[in-house]
PDB file of N, CA and C in Angstrom:
ATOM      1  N   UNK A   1     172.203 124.271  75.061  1.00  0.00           N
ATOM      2  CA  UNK A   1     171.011 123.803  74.389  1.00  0.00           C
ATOM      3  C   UNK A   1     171.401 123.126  73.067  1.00  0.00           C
ATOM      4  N   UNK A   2     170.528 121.900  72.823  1.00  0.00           N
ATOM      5  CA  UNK A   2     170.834 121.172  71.615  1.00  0.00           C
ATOM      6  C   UNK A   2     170.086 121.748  70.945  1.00  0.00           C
ATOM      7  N   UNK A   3     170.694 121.913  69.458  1.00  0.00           N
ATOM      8  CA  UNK A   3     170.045 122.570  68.094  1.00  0.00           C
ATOM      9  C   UNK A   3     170.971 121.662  66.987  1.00  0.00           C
ATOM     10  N   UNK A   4     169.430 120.908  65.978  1.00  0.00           N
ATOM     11  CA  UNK A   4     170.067 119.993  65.275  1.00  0.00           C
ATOM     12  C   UNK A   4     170.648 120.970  64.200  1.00  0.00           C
ATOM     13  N   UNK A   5     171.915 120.073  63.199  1.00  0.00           N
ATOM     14  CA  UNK A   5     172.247 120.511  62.196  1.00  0.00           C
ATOM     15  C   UNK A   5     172.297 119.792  61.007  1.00  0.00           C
ATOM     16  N   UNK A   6     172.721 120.073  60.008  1.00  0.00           N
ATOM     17  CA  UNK A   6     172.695 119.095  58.745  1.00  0.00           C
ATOM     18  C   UNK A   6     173.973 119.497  57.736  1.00  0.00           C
ATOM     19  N   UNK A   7     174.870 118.729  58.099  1.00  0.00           N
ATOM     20  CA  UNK A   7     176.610 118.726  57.290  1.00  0.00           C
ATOM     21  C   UNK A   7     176.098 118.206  56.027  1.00  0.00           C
ATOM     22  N   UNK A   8     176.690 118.945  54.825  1.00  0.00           N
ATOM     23  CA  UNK A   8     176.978 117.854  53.463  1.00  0.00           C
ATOM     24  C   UNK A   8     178.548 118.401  53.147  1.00  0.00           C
ATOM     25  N   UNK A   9     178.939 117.552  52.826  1.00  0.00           N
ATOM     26  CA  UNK A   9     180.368 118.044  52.542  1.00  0.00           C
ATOM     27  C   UNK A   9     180.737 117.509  51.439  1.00  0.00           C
ATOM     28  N   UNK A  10     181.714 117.734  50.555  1.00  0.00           N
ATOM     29  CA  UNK A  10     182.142 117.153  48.947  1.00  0.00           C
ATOM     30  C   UNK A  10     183.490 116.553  49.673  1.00  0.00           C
ATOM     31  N   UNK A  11     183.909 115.549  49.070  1.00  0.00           N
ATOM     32  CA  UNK A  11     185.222 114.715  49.166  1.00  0.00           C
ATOM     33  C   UNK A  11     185.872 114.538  47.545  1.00  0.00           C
ATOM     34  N   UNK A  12     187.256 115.274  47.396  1.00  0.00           N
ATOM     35  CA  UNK A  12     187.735 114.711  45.981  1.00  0.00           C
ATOM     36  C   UNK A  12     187.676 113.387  45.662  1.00  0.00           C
ATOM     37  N   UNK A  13     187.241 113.201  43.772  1.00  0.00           N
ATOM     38  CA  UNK A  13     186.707 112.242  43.594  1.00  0.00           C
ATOM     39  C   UNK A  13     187.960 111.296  43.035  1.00  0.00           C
ATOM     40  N   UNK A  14     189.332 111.571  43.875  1.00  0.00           N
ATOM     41  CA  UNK A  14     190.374 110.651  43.160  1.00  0.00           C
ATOM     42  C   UNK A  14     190.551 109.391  44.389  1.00  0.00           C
ATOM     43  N   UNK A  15     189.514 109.564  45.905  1.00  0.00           N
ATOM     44  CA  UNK A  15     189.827 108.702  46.647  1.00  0.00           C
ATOM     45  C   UNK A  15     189.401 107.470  46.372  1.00  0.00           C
ATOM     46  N   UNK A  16     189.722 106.342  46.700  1.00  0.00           N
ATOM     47  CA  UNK A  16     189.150 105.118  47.243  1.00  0.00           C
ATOM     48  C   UNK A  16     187.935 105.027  47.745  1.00  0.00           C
ATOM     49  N   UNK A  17     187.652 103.917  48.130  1.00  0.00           N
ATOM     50  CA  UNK A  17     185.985 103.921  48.648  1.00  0.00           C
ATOM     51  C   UNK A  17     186.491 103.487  50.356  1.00  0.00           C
ATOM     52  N   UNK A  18     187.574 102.970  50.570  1.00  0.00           N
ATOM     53  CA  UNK A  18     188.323 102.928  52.009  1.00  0.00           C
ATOM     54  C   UNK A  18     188.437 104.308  52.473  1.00  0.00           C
ATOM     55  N   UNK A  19     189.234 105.079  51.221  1.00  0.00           N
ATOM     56  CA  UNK A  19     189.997 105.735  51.899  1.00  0.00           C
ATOM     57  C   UNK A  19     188.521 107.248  51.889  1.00  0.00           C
ATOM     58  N   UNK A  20     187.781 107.042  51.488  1.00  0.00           N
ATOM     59  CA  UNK A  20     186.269 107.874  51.410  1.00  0.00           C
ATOM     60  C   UNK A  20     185.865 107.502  52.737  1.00  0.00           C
ATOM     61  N   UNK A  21     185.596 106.544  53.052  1.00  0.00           N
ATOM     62  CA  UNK A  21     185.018 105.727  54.500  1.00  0.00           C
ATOM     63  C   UNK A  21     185.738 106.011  55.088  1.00  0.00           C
ATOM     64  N   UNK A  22     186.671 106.320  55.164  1.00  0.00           N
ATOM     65  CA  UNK A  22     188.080 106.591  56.274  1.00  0.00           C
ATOM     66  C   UNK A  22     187.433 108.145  57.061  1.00  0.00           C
ATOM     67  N   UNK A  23     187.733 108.854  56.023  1.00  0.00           N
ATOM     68  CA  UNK A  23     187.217 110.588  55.798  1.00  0.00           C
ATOM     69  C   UNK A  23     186.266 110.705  56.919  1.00  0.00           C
ATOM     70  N   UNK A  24     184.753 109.859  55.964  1.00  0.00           N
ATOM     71  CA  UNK A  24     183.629 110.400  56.589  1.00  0.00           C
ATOM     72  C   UNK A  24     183.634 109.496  58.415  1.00  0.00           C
ATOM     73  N   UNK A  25     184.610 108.276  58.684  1.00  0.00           N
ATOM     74  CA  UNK A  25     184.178 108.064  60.140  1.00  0.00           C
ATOM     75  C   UNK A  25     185.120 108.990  60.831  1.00  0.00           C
ATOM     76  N   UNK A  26     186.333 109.847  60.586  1.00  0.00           N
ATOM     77  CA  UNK A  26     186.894 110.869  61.338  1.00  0.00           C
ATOM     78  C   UNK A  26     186.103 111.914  61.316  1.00  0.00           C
ATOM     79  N   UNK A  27     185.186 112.224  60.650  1.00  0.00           N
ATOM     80  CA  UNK A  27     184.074 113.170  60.854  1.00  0.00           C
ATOM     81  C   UNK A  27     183.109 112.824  61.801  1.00  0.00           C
ATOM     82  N   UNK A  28     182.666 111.620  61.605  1.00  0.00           N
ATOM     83  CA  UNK A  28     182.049 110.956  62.509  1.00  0.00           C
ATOM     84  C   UNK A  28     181.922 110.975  63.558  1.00  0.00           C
ATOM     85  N   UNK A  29     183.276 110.920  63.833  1.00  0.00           N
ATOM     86  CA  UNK A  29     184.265 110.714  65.060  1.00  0.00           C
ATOM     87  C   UNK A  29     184.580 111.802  66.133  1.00  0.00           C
ATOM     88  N   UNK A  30     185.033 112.466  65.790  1.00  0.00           N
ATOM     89  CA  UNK A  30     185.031 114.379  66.258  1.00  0.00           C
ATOM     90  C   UNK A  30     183.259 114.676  66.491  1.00  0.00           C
ATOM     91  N   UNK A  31     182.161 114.452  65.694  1.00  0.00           N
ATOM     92  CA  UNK A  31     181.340 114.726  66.132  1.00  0.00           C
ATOM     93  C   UNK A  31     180.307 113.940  67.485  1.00  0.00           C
ATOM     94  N   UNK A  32     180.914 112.239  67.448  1.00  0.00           N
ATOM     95  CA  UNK A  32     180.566 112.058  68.844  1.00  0.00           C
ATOM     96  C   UNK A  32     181.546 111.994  69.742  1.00  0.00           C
ATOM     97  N   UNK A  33     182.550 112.139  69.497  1.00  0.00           N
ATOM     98  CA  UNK A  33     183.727 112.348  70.615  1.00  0.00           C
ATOM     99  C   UNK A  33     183.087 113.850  71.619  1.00  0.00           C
ATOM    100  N   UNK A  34     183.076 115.033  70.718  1.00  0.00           N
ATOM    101  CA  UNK A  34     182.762 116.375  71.589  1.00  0.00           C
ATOM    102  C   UNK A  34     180.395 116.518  71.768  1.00  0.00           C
ATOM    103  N   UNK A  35     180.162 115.571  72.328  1.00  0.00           N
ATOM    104  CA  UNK A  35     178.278 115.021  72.871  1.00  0.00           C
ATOM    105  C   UNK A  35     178.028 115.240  71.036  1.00  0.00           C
ATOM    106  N   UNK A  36     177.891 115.012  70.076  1.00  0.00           N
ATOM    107  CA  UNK A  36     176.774 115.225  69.229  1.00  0.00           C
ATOM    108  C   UNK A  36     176.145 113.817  69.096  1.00  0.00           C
ATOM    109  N   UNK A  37     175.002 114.020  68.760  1.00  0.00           N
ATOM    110  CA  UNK A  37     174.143 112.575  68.159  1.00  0.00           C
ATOM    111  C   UNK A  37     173.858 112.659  66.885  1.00  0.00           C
ATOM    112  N   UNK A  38     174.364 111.833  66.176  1.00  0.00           N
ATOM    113  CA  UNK A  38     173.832 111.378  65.150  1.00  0.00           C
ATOM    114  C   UNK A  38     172.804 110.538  64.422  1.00  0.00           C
ATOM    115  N   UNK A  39     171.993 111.393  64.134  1.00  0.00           N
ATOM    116  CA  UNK A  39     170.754 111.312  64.150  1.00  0.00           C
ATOM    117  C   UNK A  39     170.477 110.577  61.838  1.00  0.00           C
ATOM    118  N   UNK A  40     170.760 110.608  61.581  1.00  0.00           N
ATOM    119  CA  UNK A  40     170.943 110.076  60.220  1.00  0.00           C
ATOM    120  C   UNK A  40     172.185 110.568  59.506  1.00  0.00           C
ATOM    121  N   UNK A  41     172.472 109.804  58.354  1.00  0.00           N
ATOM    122  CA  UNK A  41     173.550 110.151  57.504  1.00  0.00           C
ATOM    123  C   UNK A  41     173.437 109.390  56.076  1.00  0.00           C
ATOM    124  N   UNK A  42     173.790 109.818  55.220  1.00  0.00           N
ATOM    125  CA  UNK A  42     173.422 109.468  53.388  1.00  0.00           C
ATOM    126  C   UNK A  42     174.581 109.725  53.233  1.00  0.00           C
ATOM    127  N   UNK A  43     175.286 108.803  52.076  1.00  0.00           N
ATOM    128  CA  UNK A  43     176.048 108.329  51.032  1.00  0.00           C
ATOM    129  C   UNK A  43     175.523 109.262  49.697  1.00  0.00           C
ATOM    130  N   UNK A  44     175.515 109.991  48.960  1.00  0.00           N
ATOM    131  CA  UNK A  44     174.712 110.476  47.664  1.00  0.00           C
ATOM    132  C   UNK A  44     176.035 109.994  47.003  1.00  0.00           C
ATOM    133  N   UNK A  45     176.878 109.706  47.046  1.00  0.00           N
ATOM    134  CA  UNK A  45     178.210 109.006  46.085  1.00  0.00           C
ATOM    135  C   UNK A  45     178.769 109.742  44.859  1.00  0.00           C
ATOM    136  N   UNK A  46     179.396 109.770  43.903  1.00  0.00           N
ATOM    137  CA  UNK A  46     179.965 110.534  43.101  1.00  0.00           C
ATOM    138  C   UNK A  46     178.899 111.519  42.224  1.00  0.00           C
ATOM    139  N   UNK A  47     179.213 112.430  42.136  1.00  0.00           N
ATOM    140  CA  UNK A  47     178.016 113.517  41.387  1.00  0.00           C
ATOM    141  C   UNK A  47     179.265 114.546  40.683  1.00  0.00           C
ATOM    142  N   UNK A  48     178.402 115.095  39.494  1.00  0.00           N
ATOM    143  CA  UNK A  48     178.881 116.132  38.674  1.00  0.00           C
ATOM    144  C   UNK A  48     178.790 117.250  39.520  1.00  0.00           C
ATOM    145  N   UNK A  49     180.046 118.304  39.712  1.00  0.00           N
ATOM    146  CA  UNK A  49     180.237 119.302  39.930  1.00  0.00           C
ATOM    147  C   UNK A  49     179.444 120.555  39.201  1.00  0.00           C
ATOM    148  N   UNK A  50     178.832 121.637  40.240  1.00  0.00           N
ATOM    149  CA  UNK A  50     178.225 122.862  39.104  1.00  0.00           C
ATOM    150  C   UNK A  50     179.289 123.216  38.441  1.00  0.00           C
ATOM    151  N   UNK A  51     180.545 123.480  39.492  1.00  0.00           N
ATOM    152  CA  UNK A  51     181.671 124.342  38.694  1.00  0.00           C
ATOM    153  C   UNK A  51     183.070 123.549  38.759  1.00  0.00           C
ATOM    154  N   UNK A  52     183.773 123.822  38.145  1.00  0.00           N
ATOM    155  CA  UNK A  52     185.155 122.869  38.237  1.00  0.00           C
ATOM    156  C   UNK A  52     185.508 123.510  39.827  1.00  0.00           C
ATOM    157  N   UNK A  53     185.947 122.598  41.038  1.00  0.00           N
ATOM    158  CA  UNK A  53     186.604 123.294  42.091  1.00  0.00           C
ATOM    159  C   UNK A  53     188.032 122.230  42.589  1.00  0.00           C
ATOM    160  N   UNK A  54     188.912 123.077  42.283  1.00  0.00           N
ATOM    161  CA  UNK A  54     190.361 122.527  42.292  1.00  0.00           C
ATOM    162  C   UNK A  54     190.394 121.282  41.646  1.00  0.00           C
ATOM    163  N   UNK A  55     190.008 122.309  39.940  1.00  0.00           N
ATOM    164  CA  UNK A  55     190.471 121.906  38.858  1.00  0.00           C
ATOM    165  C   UNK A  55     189.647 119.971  38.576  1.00  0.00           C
ATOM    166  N   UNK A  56     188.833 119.776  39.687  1.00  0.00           N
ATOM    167  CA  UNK A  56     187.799 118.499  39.810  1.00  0.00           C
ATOM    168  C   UNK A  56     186.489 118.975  38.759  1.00  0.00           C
ATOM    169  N   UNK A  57     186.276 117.927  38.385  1.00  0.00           N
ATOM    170  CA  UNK A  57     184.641 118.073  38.213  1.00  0.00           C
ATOM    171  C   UNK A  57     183.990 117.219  38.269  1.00  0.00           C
ATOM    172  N   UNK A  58     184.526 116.454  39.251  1.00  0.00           N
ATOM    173  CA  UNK A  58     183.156 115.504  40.524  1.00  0.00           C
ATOM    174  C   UNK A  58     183.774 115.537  41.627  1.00  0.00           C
ATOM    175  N   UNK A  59     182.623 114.930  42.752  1.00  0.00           N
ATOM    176  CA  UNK A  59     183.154 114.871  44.058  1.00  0.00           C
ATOM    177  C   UNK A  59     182.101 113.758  44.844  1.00  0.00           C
ATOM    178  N   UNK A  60     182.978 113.231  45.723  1.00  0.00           N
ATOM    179  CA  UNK A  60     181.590 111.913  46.404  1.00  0.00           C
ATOM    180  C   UNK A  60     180.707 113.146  47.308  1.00  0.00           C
ATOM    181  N   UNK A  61     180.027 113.186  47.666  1.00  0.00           N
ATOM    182  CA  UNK A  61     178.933 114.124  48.473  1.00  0.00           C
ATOM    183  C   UNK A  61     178.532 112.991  49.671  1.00  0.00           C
ATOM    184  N   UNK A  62     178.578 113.324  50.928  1.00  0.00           N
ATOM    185  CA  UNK A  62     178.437 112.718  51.895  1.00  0.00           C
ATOM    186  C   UNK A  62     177.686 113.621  52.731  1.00  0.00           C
ATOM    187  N   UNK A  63     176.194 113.675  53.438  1.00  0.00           N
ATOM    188  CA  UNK A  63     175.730 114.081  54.554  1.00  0.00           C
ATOM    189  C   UNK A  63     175.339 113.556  55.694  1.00  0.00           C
ATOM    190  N   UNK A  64     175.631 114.476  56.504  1.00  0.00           N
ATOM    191  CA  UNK A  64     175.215 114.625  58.277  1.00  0.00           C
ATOM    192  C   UNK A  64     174.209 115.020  58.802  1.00  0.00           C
ATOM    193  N   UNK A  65     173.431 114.477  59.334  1.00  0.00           N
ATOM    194  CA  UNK A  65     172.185 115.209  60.404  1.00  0.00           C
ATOM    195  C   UNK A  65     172.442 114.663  61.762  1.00  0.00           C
ATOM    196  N   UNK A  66     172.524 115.834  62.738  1.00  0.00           N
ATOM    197  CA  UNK A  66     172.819 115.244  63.546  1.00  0.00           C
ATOM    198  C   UNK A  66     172.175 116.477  65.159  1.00  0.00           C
ATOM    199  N   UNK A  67     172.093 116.446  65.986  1.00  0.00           N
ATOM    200  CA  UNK A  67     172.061 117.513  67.099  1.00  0.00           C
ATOM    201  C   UNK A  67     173.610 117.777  67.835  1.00  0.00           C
ATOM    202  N   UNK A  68     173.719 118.874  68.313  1.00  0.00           N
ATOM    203  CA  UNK A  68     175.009 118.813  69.106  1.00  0.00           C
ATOM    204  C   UNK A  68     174.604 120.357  69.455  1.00  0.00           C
ATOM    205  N   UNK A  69     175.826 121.088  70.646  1.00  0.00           N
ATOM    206  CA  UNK A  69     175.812 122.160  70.901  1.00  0.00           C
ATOM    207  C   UNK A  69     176.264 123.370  69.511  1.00  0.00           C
ATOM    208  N   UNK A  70     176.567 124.738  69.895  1.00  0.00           N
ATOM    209  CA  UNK A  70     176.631 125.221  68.975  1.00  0.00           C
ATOM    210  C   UNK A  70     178.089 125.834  68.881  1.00  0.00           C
ATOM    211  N   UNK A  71     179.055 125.237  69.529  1.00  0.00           N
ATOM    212  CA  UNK A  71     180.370 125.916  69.778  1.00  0.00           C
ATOM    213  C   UNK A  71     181.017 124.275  69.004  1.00  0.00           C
ATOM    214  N   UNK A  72     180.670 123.353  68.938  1.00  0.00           N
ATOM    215  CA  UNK A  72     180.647 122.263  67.647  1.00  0.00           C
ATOM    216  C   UNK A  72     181.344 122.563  66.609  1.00  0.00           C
ATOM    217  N   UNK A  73     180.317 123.649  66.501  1.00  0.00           N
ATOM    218  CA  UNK A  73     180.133 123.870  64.810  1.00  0.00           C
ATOM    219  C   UNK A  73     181.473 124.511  64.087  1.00  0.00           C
ATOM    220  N   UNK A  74     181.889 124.758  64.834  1.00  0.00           N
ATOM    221  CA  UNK A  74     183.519 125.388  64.779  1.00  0.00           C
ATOM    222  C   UNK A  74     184.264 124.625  64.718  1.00  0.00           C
ATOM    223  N   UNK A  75     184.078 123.920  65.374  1.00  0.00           N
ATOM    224  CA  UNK A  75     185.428 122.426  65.628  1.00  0.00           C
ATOM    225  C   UNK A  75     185.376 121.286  64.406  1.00  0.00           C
ATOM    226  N   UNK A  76     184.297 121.295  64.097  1.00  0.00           N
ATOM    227  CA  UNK A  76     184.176 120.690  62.712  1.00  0.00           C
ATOM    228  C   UNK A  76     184.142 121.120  61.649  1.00  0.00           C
ATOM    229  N   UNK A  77     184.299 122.596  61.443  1.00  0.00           N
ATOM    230  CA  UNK A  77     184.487 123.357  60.376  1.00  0.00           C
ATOM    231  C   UNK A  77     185.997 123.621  60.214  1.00  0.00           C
ATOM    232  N   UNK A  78     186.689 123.530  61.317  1.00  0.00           N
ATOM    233  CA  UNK A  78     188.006 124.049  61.433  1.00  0.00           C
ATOM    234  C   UNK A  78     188.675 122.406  60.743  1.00  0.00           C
ATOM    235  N   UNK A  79     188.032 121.090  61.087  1.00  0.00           N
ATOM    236  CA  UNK A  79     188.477 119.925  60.539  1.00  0.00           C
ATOM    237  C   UNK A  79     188.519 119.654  59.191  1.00  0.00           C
ATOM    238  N   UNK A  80     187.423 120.755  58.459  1.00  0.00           N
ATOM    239  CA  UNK A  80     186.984 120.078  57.197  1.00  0.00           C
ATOM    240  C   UNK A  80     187.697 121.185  56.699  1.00  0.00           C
ATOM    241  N   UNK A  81     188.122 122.142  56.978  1.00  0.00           N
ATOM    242  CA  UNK A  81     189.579 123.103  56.548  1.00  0.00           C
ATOM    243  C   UNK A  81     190.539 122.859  56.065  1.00  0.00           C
ATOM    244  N   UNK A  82     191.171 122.116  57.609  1.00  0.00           N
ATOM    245  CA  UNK A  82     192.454 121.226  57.414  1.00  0.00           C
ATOM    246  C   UNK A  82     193.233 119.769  56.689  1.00  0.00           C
ATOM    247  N   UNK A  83     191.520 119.131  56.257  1.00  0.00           N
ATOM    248  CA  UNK A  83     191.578 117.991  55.466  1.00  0.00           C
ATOM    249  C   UNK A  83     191.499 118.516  53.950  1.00  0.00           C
ATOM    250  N   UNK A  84     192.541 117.943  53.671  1.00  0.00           N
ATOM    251  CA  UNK A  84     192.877 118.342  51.967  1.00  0.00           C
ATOM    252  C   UNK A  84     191.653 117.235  51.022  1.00  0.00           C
ATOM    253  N   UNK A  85     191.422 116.667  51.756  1.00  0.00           N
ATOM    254  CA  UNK A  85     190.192 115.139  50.743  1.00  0.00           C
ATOM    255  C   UNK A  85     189.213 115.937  50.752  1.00  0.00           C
ATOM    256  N   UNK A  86     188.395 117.382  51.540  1.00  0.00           N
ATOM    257  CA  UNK A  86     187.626 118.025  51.410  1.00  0.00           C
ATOM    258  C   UNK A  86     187.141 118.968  50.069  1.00  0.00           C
ATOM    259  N   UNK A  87     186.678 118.916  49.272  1.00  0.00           N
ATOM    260  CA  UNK A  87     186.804 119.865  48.720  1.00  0.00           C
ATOM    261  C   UNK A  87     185.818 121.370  48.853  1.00  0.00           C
ATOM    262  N   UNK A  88     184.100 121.277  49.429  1.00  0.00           N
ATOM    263  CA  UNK A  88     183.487 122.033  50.099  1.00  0.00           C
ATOM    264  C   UNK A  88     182.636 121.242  51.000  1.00  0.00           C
ATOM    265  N   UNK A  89     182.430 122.331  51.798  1.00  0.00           N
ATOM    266  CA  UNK A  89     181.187 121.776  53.050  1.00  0.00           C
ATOM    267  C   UNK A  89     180.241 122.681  53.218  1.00  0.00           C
ATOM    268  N   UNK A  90     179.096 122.384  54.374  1.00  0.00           N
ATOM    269  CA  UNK A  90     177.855 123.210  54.066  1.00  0.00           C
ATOM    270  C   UNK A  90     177.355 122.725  55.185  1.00  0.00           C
ATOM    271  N   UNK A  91     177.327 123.451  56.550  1.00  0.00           N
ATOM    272  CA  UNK A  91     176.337 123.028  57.629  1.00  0.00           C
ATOM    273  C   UNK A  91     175.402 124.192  57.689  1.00  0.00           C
ATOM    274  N   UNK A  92     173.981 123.630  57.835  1.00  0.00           N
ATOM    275  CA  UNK A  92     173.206 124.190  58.355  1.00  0.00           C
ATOM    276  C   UNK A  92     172.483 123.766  59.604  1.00  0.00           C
ATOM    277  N   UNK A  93     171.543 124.952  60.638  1.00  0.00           N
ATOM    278  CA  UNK A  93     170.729 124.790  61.301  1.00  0.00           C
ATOM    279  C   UNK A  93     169.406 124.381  60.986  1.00  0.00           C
ATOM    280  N   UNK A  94     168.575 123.147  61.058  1.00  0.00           N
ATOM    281  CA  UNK A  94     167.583 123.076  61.216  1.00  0.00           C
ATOM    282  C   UNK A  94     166.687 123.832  61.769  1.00  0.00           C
ATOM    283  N   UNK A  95     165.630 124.422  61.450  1.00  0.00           N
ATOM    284  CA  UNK A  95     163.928 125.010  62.279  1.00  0.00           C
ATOM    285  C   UNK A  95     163.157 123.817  62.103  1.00  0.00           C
ATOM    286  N   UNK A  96     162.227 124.064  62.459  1.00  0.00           N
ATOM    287  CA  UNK A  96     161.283 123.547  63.046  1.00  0.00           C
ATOM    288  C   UNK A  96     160.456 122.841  61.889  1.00  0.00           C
ATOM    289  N   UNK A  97     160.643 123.422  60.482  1.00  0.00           N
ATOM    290  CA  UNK A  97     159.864 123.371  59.348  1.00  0.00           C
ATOM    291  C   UNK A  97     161.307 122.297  58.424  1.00  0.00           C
ATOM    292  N   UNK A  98     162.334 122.123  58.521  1.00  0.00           N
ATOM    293  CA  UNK A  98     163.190 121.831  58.037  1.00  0.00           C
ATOM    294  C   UNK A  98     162.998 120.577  58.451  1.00  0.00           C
ATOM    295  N   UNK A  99     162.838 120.558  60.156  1.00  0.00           N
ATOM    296  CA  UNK A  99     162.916 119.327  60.858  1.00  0.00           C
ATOM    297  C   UNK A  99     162.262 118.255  60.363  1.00  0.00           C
ATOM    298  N   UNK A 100     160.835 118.573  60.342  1.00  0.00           N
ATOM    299  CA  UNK A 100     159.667 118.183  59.975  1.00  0.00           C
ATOM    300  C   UNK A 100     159.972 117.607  58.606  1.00  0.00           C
ATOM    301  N   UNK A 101     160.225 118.150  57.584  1.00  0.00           N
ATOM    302  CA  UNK A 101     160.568 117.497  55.941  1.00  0.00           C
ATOM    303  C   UNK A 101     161.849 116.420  56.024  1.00  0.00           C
ATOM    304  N   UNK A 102     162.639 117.125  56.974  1.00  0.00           N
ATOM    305  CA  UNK A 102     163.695 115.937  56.955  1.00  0.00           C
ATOM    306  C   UNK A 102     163.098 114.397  57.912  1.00  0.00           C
ATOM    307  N   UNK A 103     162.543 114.673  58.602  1.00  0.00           N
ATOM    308  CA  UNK A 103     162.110 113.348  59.098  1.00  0.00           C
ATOM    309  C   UNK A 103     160.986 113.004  58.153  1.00  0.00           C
ATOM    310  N   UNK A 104     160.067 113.568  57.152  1.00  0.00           N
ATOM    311  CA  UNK A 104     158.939 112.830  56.276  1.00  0.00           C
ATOM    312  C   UNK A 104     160.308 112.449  55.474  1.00  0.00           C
ATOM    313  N   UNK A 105     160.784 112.635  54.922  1.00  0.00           N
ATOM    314  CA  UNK A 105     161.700 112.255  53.962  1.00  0.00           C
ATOM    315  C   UNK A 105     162.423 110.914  54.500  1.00  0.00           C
ATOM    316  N   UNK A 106     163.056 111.200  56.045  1.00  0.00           N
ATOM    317  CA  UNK A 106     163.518 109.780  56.147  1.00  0.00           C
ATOM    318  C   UNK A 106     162.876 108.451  56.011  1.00  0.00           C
ATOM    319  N   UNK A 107     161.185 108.990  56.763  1.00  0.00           N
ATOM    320  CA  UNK A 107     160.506 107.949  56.894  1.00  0.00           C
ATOM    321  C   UNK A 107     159.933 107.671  55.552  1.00  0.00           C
ATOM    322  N   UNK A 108     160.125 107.823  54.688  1.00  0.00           N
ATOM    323  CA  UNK A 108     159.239 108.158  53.087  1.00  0.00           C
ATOM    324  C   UNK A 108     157.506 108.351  53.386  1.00  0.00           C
ATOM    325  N   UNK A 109     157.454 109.498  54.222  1.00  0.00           N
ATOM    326  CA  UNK A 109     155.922 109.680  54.577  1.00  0.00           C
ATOM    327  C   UNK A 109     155.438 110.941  53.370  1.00  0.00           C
ATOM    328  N   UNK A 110     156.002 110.900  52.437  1.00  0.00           N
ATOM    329  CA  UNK A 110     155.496 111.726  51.434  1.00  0.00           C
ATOM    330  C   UNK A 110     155.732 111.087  49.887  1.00  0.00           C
ATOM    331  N   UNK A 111     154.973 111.539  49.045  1.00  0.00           N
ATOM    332  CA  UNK A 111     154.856 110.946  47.948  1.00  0.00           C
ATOM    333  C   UNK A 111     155.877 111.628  46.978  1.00  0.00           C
ATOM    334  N   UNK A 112     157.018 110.969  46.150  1.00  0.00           N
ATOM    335  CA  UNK A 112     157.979 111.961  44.806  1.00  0.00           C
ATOM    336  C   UNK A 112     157.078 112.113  43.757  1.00  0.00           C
ATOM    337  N   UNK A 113     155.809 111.680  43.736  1.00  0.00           N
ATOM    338  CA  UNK A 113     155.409 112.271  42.498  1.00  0.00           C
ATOM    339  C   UNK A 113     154.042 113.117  43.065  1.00  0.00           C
ATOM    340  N   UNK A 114     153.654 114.125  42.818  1.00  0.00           N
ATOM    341  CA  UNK A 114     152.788 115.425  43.002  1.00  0.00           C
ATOM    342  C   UNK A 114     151.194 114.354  42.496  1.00  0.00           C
ATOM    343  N   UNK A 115     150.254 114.192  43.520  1.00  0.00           N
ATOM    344  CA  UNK A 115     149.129 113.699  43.696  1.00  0.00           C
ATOM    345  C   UNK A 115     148.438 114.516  42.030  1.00  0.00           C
ATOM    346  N   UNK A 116     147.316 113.397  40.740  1.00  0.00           N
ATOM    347  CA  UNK A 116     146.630 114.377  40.006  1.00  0.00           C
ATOM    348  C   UNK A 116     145.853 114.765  40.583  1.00  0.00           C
ATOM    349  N   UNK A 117     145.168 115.981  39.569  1.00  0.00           N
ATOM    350  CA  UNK A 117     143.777 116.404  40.145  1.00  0.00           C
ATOM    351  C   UNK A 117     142.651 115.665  39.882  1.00  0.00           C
ATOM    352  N   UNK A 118     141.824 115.075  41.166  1.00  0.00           N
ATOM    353  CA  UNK A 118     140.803 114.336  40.983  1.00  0.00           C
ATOM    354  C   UNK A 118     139.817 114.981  39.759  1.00  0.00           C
ATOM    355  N   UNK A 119     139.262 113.877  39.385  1.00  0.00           N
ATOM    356  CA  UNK A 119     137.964 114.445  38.476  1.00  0.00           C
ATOM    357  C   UNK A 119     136.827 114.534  39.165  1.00  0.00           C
ATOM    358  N   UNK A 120     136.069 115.461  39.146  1.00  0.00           N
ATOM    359  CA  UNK A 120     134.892 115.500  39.538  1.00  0.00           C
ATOM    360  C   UNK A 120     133.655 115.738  39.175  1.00  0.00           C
TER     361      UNK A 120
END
């Protein structure tokens, strides 16, 4: 059974913008090589670190949404292990309520600023 997920992963911020693009299509890659679909993906690009992690304090931030099985989720965790350009990752499972915000969000079917209160 397909159950979507949603990868963000940090990349040290001493790479290239090749060698960044390189990274995220071998991720890419492993995830439609073994059935996943990729279903969207965002660039969020260099950002301040909460905490210094290996001695960094930025990292490019790159995410995944995507469906695939759930024995996946291993095989791409075990990748983002072994790649030293990693510095953390973060997959989660989508519900049903997650789903829903992530697709208003893609489609921009919601407003960033909080509606006032009418006068009446």
């Amino acid at each position: 059974m397909l159950k979507q997920y949603e990868t963000v992963f940090i990349m040290t911020p001493v790479l290239s913008d090749d060698q960044m693009k390189e990274a995220v299509g071998k991720f890419k890659a492993i995830l439609t090589e073994n059935g996943a679909n990729i279903i969207h993906e965002e660039n969020w690009g260099l950002r301040k670190l909460a905490y210094p992690i290996q001695k960094k304090t930025t990292g490019f931030y790159h995410l995944i949404e995507y469906t695939a099985q759930g024995d996946l989720i291993a095989k791409i965790e075990v990748a983002f292990k072994r790649d030293e350009r990693i510095l953390r990752f973060l997959t989660v499972s989508l519900d049903k309520h997650a789903k829903a915000y992530s697709e208003k969000k893609r489609t921009k079917g919601f407003d960033k600023k909080p509606a006032l209160n009418p006068v009446v």
